[in-house]
Protein backbone atom coordinates (compact mmCIF):
# COMPACT_ATOMS: atom_id res chain seq x y z
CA UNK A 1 51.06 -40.15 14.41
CA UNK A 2 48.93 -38.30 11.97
CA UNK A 3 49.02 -34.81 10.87
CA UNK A 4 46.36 -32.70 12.01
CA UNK A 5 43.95 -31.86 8.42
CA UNK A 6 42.83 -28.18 8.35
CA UNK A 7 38.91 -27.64 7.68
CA UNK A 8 38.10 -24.76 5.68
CA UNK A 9 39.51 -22.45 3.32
CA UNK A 10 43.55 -22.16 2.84
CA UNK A 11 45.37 -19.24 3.93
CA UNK A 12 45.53 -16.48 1.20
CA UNK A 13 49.13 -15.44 1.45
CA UNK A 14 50.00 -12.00 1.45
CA UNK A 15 48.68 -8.72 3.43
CA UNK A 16 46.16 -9.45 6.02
CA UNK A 17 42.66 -7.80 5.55
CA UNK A 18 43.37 -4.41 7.90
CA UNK A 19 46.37 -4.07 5.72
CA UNK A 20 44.31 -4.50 2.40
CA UNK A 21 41.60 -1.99 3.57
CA UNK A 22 43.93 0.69 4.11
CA UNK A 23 44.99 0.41 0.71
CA UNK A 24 41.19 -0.17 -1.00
CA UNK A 25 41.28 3.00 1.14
CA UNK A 26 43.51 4.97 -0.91
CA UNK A 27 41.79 3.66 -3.95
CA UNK A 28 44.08 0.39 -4.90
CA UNK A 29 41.43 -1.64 -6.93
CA UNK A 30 44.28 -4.63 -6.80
CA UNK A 31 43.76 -4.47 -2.78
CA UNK A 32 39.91 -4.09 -3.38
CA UNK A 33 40.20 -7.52 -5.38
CA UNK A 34 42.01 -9.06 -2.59
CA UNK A 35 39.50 -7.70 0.48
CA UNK A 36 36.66 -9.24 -2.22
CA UNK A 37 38.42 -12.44 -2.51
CA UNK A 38 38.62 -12.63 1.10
CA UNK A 39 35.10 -11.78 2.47
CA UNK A 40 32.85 -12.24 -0.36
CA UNK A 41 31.75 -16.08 1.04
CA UNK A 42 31.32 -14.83 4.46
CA UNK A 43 29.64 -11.85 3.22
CA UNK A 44 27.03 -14.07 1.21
CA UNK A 45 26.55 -17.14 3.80
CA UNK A 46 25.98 -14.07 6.50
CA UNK A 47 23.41 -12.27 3.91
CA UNK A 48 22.24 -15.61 3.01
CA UNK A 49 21.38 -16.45 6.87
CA UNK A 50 19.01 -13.85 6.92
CA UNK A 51 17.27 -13.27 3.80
CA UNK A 52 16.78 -16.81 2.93
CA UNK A 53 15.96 -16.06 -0.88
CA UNK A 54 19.66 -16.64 -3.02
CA UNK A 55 19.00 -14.13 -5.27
CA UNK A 56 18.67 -10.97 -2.90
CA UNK A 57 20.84 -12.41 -0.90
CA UNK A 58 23.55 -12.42 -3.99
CA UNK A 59 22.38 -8.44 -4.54
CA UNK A 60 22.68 -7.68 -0.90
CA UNK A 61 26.12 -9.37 -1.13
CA UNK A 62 26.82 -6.95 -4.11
CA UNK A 63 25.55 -3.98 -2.52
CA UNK A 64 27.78 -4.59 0.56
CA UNK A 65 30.94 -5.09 -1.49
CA UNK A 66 29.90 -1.63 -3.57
CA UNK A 67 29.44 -0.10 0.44
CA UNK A 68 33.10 -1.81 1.57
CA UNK A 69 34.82 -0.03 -1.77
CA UNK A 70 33.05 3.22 -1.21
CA UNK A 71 33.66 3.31 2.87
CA UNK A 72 36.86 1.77 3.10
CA UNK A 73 37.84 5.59 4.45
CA UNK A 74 36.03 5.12 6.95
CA UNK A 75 37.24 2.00 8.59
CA UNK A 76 39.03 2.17 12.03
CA UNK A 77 41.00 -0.36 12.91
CA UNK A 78 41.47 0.49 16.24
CA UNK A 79 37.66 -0.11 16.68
CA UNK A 80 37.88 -3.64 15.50
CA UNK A 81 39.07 -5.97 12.78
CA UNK A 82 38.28 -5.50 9.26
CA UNK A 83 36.05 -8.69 8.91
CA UNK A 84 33.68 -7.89 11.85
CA UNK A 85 33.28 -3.71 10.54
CA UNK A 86 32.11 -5.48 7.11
CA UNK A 87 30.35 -8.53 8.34
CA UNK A 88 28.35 -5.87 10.57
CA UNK A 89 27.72 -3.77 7.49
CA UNK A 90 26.48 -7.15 5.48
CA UNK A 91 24.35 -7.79 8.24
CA UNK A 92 22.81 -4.16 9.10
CA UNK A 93 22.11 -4.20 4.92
CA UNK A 94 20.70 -7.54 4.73
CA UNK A 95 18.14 -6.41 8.09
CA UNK A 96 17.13 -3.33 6.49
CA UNK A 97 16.06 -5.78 3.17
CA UNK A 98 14.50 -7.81 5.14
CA UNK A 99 12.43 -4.80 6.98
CA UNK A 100 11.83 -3.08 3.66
CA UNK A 101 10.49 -6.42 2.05
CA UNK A 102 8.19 -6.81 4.86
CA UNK A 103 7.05 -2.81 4.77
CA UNK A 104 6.36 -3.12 0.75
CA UNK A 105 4.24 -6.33 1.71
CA UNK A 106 2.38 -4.29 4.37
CA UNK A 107 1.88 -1.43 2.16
CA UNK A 108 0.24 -4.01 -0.63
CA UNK A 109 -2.09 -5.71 1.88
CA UNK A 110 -3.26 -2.27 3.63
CA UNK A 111 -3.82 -0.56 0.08
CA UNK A 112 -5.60 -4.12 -0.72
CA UNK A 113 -8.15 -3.89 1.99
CA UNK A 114 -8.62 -0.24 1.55
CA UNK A 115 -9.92 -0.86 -1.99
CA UNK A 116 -11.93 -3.49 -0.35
CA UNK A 117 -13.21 -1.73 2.01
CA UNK A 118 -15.70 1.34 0.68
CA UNK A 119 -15.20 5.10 2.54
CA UNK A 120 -16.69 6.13 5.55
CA UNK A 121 -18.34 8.49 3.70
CA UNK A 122 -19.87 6.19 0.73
CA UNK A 123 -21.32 3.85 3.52
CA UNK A 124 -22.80 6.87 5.12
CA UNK A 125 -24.39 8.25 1.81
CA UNK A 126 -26.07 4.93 0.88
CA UNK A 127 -27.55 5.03 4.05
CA UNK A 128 -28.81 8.25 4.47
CA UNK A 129 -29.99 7.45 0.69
CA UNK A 130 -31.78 4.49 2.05
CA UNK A 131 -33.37 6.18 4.63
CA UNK A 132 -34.78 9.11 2.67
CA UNK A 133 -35.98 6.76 -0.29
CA UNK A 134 -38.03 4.64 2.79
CA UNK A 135 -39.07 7.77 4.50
CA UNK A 136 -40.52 9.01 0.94
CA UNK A 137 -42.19 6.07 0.56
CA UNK A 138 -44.15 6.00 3.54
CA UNK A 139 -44.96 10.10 2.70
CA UNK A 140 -46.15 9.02 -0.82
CA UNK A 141 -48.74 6.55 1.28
CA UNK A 142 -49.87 9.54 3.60
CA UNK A 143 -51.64 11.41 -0.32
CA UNK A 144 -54.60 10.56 -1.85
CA UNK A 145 -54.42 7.47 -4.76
CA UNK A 146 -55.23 10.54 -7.19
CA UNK A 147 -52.34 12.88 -5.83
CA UNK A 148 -50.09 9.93 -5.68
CA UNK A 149 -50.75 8.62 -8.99
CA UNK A 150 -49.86 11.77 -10.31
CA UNK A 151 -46.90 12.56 -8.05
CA UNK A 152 -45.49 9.01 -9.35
CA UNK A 153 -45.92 9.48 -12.69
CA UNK A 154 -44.92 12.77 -13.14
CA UNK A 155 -41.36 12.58 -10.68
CA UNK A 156 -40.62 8.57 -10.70
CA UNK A 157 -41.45 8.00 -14.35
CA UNK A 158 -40.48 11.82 -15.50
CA UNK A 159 -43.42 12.72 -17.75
CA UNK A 160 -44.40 16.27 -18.08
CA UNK A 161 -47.69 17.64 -16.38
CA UNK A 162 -49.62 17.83 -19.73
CA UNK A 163 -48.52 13.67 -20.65
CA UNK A 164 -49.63 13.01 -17.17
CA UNK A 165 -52.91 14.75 -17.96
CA UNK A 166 -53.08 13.05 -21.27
CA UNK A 167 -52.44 9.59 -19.75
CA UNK A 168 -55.17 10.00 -16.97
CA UNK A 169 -57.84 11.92 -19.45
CA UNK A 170 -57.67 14.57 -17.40
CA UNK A 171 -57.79 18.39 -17.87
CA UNK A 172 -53.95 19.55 -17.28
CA UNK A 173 -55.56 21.83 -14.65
CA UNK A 174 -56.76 19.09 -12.52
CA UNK A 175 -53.49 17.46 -12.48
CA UNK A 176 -51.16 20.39 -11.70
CA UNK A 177 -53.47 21.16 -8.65
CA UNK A 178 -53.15 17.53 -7.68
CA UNK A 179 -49.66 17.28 -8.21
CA UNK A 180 -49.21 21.10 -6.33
CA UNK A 181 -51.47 19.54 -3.39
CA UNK A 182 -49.43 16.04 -3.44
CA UNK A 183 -45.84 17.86 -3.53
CA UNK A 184 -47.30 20.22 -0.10
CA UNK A 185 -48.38 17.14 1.85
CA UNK A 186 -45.00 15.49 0.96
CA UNK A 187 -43.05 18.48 1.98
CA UNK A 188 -44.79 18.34 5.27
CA UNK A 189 -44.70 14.90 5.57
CA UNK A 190 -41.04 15.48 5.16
CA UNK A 191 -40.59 17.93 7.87
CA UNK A 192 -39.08 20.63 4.57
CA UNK A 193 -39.45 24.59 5.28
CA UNK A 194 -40.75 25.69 2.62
């Protein structure tokens, strides 16, 4: 008859792992490099499990170990075994990655589509812009050809009343009362107190 073959790792001889954490609890770095010897390939194929990618799942591993060195104080045996109060601290680290990887993501896609997308206020100024420029437009079609030539001239192109006198050969008097008689239509065309 044939011996029985053991699958997986050999026994580590020497104080189990409650015994080493009560000592990495009192600060024995020797005990600290036994607990690590122990649990960090459990600690990574756990991490590993649930963040996929190796290398967070090797600085999740690290970060755990860093947590099991700090907190060893505050392990209770009595609660449960060693392995399963740092396996549950690998895993509760390793969860919060995961949820923090996939907040920054959500962050970078909202702030994406926000610069995308243009204020509520912007879209309401280039309409109401819209609107006034089309509502002028149909005012400057209510004046005269002569008012409106000289309304155009003098506000669209920005010449002063004596070059828009000088362009139409007219005397500057002629064209301020034109352009004062355009602008008071337009107001009222506009529905603007005065």
């Amino acid at each position: 008859m044939r011996e029985p073959v053991s699958i997986g790792l050999p026994a580590v001889p020497g104080p189990d792992l409650q015994e080493l954490m009560g000592a990495v609890a009192r600060g024995d770095s020797d005990a600290f490099a036994g607990v690590y010897d122990r649990v960090a390939g459990p600690v990574l194929g756990l991490v590993r499990s649930v963040l996929r990618d190796p290398a967070q799942a090797e600085e999740v591993t690290q970060e755990v170990l860093v947590e099991v060195w700090r907190r060893a104080a505050h392990f209770q045996p009595e609660k449960g075994s060693a392995m399963a109060w740092i396996m549950t601290m690998a895993h509760r680290r390793a969860v919060d990655r995961v949820r923090s990887a996939q907040a920054a993501t959500d962050r970078e896609e909202k702030a994406a589509l926000l610069a995308r997308t243009p204020a509520f206020d912007e879209v309401t100024e280039q309409v109401e812009a819209r609107l006034e420029r089309e509502q002028v437009r149909r005012c400057l079609r209510t004046l005269t050809e002569r008012q409106r030539e000289s309304v155009t001239l003098a506000y669209y192109r920005g010449l002063t009343y004596r070059e828009v006198a000088e362009l139409l050969a007219l005397p500057l008097g002629t064209v301020k009362t034109r352009l004062r008689d355009g602008l008071i239509r337009m107001r009222d065309c506009l529905g603007v107190s005065a």
